[in-house]
Protein backbone atom coordinates (compact mmCIF):
# COMPACT_ATOMS: atom_id res chain seq x y z
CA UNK A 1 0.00 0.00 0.00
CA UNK A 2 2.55 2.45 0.98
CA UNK A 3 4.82 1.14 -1.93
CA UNK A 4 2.44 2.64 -4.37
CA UNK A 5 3.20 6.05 -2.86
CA UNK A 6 7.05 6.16 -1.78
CA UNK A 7 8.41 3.74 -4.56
CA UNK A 8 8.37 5.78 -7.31
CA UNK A 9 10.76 8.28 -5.38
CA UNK A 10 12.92 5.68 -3.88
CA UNK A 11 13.08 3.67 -7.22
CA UNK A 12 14.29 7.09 -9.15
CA UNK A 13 16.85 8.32 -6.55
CA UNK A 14 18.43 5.41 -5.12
CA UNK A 15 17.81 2.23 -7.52
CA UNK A 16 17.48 3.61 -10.91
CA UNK A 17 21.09 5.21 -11.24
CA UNK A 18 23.10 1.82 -9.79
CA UNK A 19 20.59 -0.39 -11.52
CA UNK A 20 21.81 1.47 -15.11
CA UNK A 21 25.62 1.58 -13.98
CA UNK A 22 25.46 -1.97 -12.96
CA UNK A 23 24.05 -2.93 -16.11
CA UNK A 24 26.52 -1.09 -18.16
CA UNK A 25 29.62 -1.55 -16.40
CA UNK A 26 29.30 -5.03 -14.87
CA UNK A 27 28.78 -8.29 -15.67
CA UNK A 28 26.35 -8.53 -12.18
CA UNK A 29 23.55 -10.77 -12.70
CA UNK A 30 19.91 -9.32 -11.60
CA UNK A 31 19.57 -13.51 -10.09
CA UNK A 32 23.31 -12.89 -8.42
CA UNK A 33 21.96 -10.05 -6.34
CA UNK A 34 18.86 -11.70 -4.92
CA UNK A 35 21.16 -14.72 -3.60
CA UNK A 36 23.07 -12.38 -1.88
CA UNK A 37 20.32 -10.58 -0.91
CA UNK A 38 19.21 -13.87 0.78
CA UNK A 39 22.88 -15.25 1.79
CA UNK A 40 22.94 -12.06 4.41
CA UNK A 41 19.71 -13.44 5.99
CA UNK A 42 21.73 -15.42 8.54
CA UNK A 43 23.48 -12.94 9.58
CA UNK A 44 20.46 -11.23 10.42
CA UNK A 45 19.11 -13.80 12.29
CA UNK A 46 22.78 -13.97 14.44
CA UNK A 47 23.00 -10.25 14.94
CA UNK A 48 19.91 -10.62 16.72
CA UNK A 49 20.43 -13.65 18.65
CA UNK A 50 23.89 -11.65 19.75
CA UNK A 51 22.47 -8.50 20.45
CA UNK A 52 23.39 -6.34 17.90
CA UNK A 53 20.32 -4.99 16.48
CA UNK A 54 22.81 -2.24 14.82
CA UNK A 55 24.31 -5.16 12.62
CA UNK A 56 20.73 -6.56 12.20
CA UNK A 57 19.31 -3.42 11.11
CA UNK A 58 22.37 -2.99 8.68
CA UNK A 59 22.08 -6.71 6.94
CA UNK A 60 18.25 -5.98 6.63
CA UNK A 61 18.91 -2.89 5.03
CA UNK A 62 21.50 -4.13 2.51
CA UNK A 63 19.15 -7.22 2.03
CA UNK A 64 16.17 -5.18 1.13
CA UNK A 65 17.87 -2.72 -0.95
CA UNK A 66 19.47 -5.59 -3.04
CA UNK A 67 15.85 -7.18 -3.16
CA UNK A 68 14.97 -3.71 -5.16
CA UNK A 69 17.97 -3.85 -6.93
CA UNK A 70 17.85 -7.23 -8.77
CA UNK A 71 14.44 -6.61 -10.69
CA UNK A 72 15.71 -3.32 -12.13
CA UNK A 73 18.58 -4.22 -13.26
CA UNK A 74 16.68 -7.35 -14.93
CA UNK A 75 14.74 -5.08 -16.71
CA UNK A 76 17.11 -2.88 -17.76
CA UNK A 77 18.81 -5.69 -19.25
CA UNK A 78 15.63 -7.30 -20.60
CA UNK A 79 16.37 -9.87 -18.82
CA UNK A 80 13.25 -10.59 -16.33
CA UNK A 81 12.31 -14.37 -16.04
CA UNK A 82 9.80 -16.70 -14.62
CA UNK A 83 13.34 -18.47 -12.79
CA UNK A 84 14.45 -14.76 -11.59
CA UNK A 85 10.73 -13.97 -9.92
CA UNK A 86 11.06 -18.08 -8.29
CA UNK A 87 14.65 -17.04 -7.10
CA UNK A 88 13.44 -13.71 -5.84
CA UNK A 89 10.10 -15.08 -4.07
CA UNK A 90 11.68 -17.30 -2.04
CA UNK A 91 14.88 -15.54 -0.98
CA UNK A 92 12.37 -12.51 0.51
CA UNK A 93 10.85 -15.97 2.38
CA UNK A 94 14.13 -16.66 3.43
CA UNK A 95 14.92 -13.16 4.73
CA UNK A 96 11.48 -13.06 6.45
CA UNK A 97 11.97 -16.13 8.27
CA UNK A 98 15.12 -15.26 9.37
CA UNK A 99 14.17 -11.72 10.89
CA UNK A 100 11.30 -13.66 12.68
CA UNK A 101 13.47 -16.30 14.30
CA UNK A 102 16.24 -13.54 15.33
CA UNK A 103 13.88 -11.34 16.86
CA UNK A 104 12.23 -14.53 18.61
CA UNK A 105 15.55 -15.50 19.83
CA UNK A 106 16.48 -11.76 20.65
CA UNK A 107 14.66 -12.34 24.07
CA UNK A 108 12.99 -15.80 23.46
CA UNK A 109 10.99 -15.89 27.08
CA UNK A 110 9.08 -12.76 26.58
CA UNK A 111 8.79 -12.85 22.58
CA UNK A 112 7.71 -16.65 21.76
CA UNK A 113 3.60 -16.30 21.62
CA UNK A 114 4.12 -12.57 18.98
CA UNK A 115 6.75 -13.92 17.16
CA UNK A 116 4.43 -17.30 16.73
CA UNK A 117 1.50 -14.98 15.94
CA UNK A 118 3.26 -13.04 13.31
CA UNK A 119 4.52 -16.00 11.30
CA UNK A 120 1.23 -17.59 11.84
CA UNK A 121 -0.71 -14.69 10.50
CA UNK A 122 2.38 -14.24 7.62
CA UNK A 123 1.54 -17.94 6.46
CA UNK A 124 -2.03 -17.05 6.21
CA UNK A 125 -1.36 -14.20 4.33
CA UNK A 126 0.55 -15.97 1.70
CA UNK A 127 -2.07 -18.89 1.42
CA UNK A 128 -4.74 -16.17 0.77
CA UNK A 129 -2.15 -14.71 -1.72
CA UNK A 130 -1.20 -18.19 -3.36
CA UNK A 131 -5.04 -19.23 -3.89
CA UNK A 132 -6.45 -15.88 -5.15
CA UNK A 133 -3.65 -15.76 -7.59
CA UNK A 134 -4.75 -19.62 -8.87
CA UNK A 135 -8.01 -18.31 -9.18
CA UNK A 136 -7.42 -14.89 -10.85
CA UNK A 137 -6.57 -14.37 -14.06
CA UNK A 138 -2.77 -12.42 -14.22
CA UNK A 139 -3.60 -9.22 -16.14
CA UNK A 140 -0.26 -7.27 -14.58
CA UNK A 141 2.89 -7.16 -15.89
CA UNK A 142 4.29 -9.77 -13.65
CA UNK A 143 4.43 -13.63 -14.22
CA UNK A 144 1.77 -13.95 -11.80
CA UNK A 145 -1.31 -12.71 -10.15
CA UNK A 146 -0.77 -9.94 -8.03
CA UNK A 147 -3.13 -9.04 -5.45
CA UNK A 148 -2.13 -5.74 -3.58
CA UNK A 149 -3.10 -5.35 0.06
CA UNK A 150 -3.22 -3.43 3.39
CA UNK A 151 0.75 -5.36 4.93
CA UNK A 152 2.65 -5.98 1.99
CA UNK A 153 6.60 -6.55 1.98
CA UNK A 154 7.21 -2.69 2.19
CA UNK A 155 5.26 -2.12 4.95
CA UNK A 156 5.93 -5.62 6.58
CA UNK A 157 10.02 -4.43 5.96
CA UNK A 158 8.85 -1.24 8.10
CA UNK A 159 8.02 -2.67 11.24
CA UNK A 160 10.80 -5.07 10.65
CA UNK A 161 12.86 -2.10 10.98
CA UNK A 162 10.94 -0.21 13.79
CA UNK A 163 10.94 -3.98 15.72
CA UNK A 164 15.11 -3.97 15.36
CA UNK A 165 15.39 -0.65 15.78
CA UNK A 166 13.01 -0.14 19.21
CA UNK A 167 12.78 -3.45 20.84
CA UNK A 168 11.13 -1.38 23.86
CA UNK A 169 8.36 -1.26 21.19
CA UNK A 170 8.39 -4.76 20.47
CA UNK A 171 5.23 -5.89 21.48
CA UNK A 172 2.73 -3.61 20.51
CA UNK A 173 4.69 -3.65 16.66
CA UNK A 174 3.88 -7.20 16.57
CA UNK A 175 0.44 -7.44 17.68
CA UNK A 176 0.06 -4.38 15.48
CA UNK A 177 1.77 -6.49 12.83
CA UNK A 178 -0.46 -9.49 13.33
CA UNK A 179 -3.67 -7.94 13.24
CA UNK A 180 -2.69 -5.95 9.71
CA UNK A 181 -1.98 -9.28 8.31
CA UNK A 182 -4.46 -10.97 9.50
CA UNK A 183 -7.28 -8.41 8.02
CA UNK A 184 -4.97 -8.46 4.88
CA UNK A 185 -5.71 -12.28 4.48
CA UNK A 186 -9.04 -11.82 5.07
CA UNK A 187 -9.62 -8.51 3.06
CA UNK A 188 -7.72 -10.45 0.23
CA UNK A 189 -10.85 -13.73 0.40
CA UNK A 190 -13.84 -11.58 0.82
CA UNK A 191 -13.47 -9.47 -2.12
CA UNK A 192 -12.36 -12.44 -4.38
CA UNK A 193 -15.54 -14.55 -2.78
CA UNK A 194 -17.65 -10.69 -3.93
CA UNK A 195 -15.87 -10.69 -6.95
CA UNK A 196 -16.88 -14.19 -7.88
C-alpha cells in the first residue's frame, strides 16, 4: 500500500542510477543479487540472537535494498524471467523467516507467543495470496497474479525495521503487525468470494 506512494521516489533516486551503472559496467547478474540478498539473511538472524540490532538493522537494510535492486537491473537488461521472480520469491521468504526467528531469539521468554502470531498470521497471508492468484486471471505485468493489500513486503520491511530498531516497542509492533496481516488475508478472500 505504501509502496504505491514512496516507490516511485525511492526507485528514481536510489535504484534507478546503480541499476543502469550496474548494467553497463558489470557483468552482475539481476539472479546474483537476490542470492546475496538472501545469503545475508543469517546474519540477520545472528545479529539478533547476539544483540546487535545495529548489525541486524544494517544486513536488513542491505538485504532489502538488493531485493529492489535485482528486478531493475533485470529489466534494464531485458532480462526478467519466470526463474528470476522463483529465485526472488523465495529468498524474501528466506529473509522473512530469518528476521522472525532472530527477533524470537532476541529475548525468546518474553517474545515466543508474537513472534508465533506473526509468522502464523504471515503464512495465512501468503495462502490467501497463493489461492487468489490460482483463481485470478494475471492481467499485470508480472508472471503472476498480483493481489495488492493493506501489509505488503514494504510495509511488513517497516516494522521489521521499527521492531530492530526499538525493541522497547516490540510488542505492541507485533500485535500491530499481526492484526494488519491478519485483516490483509481476510480482506484479500472476501473481495475475491464478492468478486466471484
Amino acid at each position: 500500500m505504501l509502496e504505491h506512494y514512496i516507490r516511485p521516489a525511492y526507485q528514481r533516486i536510489l535504484v534507478d542510477p546503480l541499476a543502469q551503472s550496474l548494467a553497463r559496467y558489470t557483468r552482475v547478474s539481476a539472479n546474483q543479487l537476490t542470492l546475496f540478498s538472501g545469503v545475508l539473511a543469517p546474519f540477520i538472524l545472528l545479529a539478533l540472537w547476539f544483540h546487535h540490532p545495529a548489525v541486524a538493522l544494517g544486513f536488513l537494510l542491505l538485504s532489502g535494498y538488493l531485493d529492489t535492486l535485482d528486478g531493475t537491473l533485470a529489466r534494464f537488461r531485458s532480462e526478467t524471467s519466470e526463474q528470476g521472480s522463483v529465485l526472488d520469491i523465495v529468498c524474501d521468504r528466506v529473509v522473512e523467516l530469518s528476521v522472525f526467528l532472530g527477533l524470537y531469539l532476541y529475548a525468546p521468554d518474553t517474545r515466543a507467543l508474537a513472534c508465533l502470531a506473526m509468522l502464523g498470521s504471515s503464512y495465512l497471508c501468503i495462502t490467501s495470496f497463493l489461492v487468489v492468484g490460482i483463481f485470478t486471471q494475471n492481467e499485470s505485468q508480472k508472471s503472476f497474479h498480483y493481489s495488492p493489500g493493506l501489509m505488503e513486503r514494504g510495509e511488513a520491511f517497516i516494522f521489521f525495521v521499527l521492531m530492530i530498531a526499538a525493541p522497547f516497542l516490540f510488542q505492541p509492533l507485533a500485535w500491530a503487525y499481526t492484526l494488519l496481516v491478519l485483516w490483509t488475508a481476510g480482506y484479500r478472500v472476501y473481495e475475491f468470494m464478492v468478486a466471484n
